[in-house]
C-alpha atoms as a PDB file:
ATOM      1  CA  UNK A   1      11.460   5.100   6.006  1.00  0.00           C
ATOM      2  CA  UNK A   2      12.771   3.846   9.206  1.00  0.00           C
ATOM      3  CA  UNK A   3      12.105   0.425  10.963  1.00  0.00           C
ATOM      4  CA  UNK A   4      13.290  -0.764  14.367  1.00  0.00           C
ATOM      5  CA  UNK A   5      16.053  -2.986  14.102  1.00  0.00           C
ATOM      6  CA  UNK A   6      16.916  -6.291  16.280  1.00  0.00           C
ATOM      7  CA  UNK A   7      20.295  -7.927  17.012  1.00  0.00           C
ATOM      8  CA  UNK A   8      19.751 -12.043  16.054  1.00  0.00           C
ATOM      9  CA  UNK A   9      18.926 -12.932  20.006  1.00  0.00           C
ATOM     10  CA  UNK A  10      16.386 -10.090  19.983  1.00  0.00           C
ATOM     11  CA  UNK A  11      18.492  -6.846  21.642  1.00  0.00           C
ATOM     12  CA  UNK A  12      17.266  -3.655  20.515  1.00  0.00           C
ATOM     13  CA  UNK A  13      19.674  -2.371  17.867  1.00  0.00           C
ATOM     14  CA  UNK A  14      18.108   1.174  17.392  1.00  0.00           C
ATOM     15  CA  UNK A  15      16.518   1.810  14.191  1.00  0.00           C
ATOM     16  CA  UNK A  16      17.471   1.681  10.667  1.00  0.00           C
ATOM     17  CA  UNK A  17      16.316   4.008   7.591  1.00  0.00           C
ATOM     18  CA  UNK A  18      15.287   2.178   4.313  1.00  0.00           C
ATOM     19  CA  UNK A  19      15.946   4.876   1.206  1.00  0.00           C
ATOM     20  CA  UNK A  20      14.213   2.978  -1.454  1.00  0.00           C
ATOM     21  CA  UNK A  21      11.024   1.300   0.296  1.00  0.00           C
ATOM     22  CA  UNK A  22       7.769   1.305  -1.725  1.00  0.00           C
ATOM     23  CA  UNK A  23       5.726   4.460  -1.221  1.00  0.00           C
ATOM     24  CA  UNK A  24       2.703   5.594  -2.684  1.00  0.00           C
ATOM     25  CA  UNK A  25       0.609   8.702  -2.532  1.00  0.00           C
ATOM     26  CA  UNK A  26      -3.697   8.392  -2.044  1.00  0.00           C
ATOM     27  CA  UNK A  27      -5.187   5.072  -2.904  1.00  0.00           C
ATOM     28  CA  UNK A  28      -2.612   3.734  -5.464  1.00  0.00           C
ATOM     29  CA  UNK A  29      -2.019   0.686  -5.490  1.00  0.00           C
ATOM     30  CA  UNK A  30      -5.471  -0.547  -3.124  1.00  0.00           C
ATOM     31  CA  UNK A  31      -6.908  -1.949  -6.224  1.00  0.00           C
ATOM     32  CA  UNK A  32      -4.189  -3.552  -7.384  1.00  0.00           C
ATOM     33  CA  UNK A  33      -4.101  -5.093  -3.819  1.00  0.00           C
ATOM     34  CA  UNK A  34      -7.796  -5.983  -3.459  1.00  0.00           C
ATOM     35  CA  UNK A  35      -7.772  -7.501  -6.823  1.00  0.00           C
ATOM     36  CA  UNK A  36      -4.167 -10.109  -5.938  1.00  0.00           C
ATOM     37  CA  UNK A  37      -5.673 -11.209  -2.325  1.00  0.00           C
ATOM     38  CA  UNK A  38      -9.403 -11.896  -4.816  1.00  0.00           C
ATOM     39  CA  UNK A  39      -7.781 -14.095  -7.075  1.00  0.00           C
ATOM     40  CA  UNK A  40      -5.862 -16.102  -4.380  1.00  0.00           C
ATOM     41  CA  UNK A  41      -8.798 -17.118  -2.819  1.00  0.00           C
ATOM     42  CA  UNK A  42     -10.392 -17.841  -6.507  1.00  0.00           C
ATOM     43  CA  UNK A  43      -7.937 -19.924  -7.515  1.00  0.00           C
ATOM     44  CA  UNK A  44      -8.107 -22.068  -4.131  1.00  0.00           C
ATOM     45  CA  UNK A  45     -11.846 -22.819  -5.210  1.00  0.00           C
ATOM     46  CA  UNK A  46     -12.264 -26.489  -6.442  1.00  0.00           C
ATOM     47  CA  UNK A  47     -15.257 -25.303  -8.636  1.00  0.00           C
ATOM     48  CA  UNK A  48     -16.823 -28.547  -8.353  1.00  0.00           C
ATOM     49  CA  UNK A  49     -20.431 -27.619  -7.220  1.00  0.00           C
ATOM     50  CA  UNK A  50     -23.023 -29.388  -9.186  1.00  0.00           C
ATOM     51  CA  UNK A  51     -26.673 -29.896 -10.390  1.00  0.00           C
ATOM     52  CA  UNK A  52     -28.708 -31.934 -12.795  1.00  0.00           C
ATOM     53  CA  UNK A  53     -30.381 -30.808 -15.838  1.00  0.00           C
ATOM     54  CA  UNK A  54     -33.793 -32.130 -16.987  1.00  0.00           C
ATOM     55  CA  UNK A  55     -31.962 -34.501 -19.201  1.00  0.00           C
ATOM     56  CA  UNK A  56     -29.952 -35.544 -16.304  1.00  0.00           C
ATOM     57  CA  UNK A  57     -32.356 -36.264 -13.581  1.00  0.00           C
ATOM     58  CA  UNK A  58     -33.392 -40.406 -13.463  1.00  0.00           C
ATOM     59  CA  UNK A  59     -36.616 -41.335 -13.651  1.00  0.00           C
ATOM     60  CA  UNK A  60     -39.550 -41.608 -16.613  1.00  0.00           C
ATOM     61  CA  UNK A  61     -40.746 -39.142 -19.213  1.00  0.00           C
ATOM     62  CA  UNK A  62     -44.463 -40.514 -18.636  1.00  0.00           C
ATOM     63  CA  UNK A  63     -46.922 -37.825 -18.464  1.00  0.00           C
ATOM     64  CA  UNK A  64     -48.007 -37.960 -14.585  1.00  0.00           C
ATOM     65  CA  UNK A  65     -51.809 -37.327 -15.123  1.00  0.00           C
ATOM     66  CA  UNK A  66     -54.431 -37.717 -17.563  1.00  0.00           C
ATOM     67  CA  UNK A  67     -55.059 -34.499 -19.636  1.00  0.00           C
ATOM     68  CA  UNK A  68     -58.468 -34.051 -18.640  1.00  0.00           C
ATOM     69  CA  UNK A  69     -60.669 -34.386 -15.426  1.00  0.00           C
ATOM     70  CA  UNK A  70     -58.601 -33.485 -12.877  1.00  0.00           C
ATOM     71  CA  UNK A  71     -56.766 -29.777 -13.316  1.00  0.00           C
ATOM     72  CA  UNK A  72     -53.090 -30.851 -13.677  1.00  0.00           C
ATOM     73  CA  UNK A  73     -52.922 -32.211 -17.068  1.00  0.00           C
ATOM     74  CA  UNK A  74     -49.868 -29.670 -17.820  1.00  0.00           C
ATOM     75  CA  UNK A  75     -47.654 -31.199 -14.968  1.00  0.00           C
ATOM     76  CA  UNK A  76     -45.610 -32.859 -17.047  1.00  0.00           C
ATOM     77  CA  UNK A  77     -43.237 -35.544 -15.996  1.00  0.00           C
ATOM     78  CA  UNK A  78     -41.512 -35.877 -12.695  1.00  0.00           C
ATOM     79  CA  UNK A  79     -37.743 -34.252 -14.283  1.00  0.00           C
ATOM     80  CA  UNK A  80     -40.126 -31.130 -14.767  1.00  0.00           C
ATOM     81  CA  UNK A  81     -37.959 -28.038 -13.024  1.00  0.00           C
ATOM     82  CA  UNK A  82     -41.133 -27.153 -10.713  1.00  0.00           C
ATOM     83  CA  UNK A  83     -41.018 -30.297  -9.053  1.00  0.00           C
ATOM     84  CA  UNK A  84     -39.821 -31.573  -6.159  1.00  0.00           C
ATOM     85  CA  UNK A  85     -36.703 -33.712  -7.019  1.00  0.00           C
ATOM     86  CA  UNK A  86     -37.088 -32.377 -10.431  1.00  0.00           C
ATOM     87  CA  UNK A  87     -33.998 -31.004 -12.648  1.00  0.00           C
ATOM     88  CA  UNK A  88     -32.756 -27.137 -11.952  1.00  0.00           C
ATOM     89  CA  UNK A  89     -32.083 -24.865 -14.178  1.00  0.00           C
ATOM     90  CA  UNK A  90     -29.416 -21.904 -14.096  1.00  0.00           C
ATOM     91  CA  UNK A  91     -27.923 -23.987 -11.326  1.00  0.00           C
ATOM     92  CA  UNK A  92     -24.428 -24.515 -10.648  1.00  0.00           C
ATOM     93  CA  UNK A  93     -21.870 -26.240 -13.045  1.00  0.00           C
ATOM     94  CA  UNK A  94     -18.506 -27.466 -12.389  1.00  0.00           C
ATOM     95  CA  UNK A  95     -16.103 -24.969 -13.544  1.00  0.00           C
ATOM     96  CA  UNK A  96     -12.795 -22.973 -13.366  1.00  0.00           C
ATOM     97  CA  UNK A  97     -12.368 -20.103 -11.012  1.00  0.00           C
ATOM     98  CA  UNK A  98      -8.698 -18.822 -11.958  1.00  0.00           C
ATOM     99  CA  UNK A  99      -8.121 -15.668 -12.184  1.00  0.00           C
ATOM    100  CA  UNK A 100      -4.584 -14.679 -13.784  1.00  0.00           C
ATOM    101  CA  UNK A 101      -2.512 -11.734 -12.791  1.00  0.00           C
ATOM    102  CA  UNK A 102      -0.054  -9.632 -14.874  1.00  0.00           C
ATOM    103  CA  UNK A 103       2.848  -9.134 -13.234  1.00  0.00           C
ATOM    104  CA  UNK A 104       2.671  -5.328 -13.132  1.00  0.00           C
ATOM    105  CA  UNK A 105      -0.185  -5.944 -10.942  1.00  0.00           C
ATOM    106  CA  UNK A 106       1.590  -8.280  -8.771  1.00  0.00           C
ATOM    107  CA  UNK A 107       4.475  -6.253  -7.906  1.00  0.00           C
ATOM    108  CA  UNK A 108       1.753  -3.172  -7.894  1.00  0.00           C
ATOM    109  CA  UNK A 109      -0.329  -5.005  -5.111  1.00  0.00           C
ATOM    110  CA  UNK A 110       3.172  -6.067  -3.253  1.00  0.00           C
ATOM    111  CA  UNK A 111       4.522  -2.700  -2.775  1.00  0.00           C
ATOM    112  CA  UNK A 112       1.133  -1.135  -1.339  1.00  0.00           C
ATOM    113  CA  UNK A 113       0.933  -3.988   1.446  1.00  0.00           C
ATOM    114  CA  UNK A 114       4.291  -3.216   2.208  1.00  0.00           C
ATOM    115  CA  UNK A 115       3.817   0.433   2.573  1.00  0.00           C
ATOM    116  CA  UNK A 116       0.250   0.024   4.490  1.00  0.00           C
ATOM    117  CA  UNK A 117       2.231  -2.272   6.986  1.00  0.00           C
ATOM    118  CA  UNK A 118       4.940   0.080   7.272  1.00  0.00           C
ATOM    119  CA  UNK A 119       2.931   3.267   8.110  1.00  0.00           C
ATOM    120  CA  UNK A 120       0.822   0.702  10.625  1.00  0.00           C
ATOM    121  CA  UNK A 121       4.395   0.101  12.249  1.00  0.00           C
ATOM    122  CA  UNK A 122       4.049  -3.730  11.570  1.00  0.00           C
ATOM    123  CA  UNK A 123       7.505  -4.216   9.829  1.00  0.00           C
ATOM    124  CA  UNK A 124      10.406  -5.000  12.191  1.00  0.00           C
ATOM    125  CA  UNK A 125      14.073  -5.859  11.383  1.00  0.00           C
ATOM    126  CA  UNK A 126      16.346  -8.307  12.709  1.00  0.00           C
ATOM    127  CA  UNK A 127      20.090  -8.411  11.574  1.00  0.00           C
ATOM    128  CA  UNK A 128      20.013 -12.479  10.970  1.00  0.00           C
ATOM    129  CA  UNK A 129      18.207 -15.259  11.778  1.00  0.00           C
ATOM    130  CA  UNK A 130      19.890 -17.852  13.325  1.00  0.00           C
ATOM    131  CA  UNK A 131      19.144 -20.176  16.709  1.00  0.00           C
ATOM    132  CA  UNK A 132      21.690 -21.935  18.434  1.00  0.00           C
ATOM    133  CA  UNK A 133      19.769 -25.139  18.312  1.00  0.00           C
ATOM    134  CA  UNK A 134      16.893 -26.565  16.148  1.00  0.00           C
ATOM    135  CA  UNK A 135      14.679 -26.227  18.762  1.00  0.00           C
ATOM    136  CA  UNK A 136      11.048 -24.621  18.636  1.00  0.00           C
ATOM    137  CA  UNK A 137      11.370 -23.100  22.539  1.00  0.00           C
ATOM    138  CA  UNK A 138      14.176 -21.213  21.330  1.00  0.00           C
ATOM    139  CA  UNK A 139      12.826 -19.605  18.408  1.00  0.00           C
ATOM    140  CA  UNK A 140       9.253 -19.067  20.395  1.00  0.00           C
ATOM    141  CA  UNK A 141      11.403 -17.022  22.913  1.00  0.00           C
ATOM    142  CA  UNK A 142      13.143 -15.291  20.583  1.00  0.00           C
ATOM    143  CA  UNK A 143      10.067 -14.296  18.361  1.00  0.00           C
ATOM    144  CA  UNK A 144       8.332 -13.357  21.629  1.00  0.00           C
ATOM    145  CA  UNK A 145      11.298 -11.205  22.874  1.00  0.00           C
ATOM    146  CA  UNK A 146      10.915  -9.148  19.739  1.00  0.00           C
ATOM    147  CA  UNK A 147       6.885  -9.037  19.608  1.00  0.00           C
ATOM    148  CA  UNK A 148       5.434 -10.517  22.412  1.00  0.00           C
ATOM    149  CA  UNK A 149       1.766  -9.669  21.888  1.00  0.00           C
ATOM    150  CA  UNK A 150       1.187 -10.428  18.128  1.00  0.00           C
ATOM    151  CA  UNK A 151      -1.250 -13.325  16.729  1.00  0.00           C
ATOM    152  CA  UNK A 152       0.159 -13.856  13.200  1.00  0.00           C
ATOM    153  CA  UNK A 153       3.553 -13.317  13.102  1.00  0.00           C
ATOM    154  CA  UNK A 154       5.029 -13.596   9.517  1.00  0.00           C
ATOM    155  CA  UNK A 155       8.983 -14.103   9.405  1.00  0.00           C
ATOM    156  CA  UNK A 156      11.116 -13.509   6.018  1.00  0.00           C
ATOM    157  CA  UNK A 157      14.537 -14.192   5.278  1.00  0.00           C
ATOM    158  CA  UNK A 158      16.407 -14.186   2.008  1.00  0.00           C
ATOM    159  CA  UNK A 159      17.166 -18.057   3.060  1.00  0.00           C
ATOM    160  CA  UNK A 160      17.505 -19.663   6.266  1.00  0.00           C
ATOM    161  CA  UNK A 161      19.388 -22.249   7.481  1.00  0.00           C
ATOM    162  CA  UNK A 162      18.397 -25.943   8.718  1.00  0.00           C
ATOM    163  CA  UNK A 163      18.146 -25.318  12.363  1.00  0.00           C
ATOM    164  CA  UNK A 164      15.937 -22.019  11.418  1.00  0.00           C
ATOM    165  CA  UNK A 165      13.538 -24.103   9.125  1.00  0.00           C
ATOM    166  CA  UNK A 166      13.380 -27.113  11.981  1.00  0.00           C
ATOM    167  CA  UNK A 167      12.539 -24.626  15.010  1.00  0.00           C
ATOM    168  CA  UNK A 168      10.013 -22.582  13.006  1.00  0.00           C
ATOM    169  CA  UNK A 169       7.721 -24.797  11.372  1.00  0.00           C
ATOM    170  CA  UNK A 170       5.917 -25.845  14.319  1.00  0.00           C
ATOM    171  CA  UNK A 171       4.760 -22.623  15.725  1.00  0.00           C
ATOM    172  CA  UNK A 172       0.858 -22.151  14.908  1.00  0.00           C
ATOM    173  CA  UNK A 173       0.943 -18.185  14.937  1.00  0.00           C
ATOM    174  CA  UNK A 174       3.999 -17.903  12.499  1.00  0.00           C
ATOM    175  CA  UNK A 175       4.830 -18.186   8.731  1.00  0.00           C
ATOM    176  CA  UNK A 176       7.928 -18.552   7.399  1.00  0.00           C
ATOM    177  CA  UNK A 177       8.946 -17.375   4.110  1.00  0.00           C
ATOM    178  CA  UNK A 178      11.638 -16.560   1.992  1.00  0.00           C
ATOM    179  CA  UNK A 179      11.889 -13.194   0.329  1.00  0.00           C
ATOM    180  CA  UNK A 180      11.694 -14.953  -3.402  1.00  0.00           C
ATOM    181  CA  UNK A 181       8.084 -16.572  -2.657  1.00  0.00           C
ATOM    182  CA  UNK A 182       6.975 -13.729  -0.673  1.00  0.00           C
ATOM    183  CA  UNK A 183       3.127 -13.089  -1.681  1.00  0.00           C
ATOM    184  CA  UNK A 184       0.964  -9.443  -0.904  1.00  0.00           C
ATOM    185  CA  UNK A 185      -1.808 -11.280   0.885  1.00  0.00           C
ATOM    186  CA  UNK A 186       1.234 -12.751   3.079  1.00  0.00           C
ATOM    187  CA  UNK A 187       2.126  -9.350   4.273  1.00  0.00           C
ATOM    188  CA  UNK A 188      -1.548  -8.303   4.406  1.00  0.00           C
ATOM    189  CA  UNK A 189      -2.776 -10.836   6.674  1.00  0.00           C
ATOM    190  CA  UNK A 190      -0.320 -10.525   8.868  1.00  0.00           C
ATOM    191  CA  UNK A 191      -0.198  -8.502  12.816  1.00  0.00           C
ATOM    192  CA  UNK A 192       3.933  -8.600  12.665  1.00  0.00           C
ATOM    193  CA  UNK A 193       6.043  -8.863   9.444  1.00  0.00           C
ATOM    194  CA  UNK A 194       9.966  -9.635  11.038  1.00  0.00           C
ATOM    195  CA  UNK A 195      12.030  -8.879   7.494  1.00  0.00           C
ATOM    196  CA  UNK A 196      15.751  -9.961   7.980  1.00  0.00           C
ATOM    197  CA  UNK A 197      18.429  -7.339   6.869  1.00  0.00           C
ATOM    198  CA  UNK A 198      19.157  -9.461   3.714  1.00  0.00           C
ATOM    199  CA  UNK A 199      15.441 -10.339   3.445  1.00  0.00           C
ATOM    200  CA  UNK A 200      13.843  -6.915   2.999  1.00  0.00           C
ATOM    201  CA  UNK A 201      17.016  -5.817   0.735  1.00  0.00           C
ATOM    202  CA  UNK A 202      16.473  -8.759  -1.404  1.00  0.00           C
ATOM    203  CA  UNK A 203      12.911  -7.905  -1.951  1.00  0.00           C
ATOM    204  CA  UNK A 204      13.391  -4.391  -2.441  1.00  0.00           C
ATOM    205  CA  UNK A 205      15.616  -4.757  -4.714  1.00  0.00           C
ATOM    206  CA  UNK A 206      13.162  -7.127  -6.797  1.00  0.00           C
ATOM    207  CA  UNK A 207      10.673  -4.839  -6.387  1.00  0.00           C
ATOM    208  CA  UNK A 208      12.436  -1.624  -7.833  1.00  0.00           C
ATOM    209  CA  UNK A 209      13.580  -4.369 -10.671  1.00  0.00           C
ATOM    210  CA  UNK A 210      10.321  -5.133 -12.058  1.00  0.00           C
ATOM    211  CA  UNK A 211       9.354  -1.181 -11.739  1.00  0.00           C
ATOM    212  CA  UNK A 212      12.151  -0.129 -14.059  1.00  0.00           C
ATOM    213  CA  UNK A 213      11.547  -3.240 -16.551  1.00  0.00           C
END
């Protein structure tokens, strides 16, 4: 698969072919996808939402009426469910949401949001990242000298140096990630993925790992 490839102060470079980059044939792999991206946002869930039994709800046990004479003898007391401030039952209770992924699934899900982002042309290359300074205007530029119209911009490097780390982490419409904590719903929410040479070999290279293991 080929990818457009950038010089490190954002010069076209021509393109370069990837041999071994994830592909998959029909909808391999979309499950596997859908089911990583679900149990990220499950395990973000506090799971703290709360109601009160009967038993729980203050307030006296005393029968409310009389049993006779007046129709509602069978009210009960004021905990009863049917009333108003009364206890619920079925409601919520606090517990866990965590859902726990193999790791066949993992590196299943990461290969198909590569490949969907690939055939969608959102994966670019750039030889290195590096900025003369640590300043955010000169990593803006550059970023919008290689994409200038994306939204989400999500930029991967095997490492990166201080002055990298410094001029990128104050730019609202990019993430910065290294190729070793590199997540599928990363690469799925993003409009640009900007791999570094190193970067996308490096995670390749994990990813053919865990296929032959």
């Amino acid at each position: 698969m080929k990818f457009e490839l950038f010089k490190s102060d954002g010069s076209s470079a021509g393109q370069k072919e990837i041999t071994n980059f994830p592909s998959f044939e029909g909808d391999k792999g979309i499950d596997a996808l859908r089911q990583s991206i679900i149990a990220v946002h499950a395990n973000k869930r506090q799971g703290n939402a709360s109601t009160k039994l009967r038993s729980e709800v203050a307030g006296s046990g005393k029968k409310l009426y009389r049993q006779k004479g007046l129709g509602v003898g069978r009210a009960g007391d004021k905990k009863a469910i049917q009333r108003r401030g009364g206890g619920v039952i079925f409601g919520p209770r606090p517990r866990s949401y965590n859902q726990k992924l193999n790791k066949k699934i993992k590196r299943l899900a990461l290969g198909r949001a590569l490949f969907d982002q690939a055939n969608s042309k959102s994966i670019i290359l750039i030889n290195d990242w590096t900025v003369e300074k640590p300043k955010t205007q000169l990593f803006d530029a550059l970023l919008r000298k290689i994409s200038p119209n994306s939204k989400k911009i999500l930029v991967v490097g095997e490492t990166f140096s201080n002055d990298v780390s410094l001029a990128a982490r104050n730019l609202p419409y990019a993430k910065v990630f290294t190729s070793s904590n590199l997540a599928a719903i990363d690469i799925f929410q993003a409009d640009k993925i900007i791999f570094s040479e190193s970067g996308l070999d490096s995670i390749i290279s994990k990813y053919n790992k865990d296929k032959a293991s």
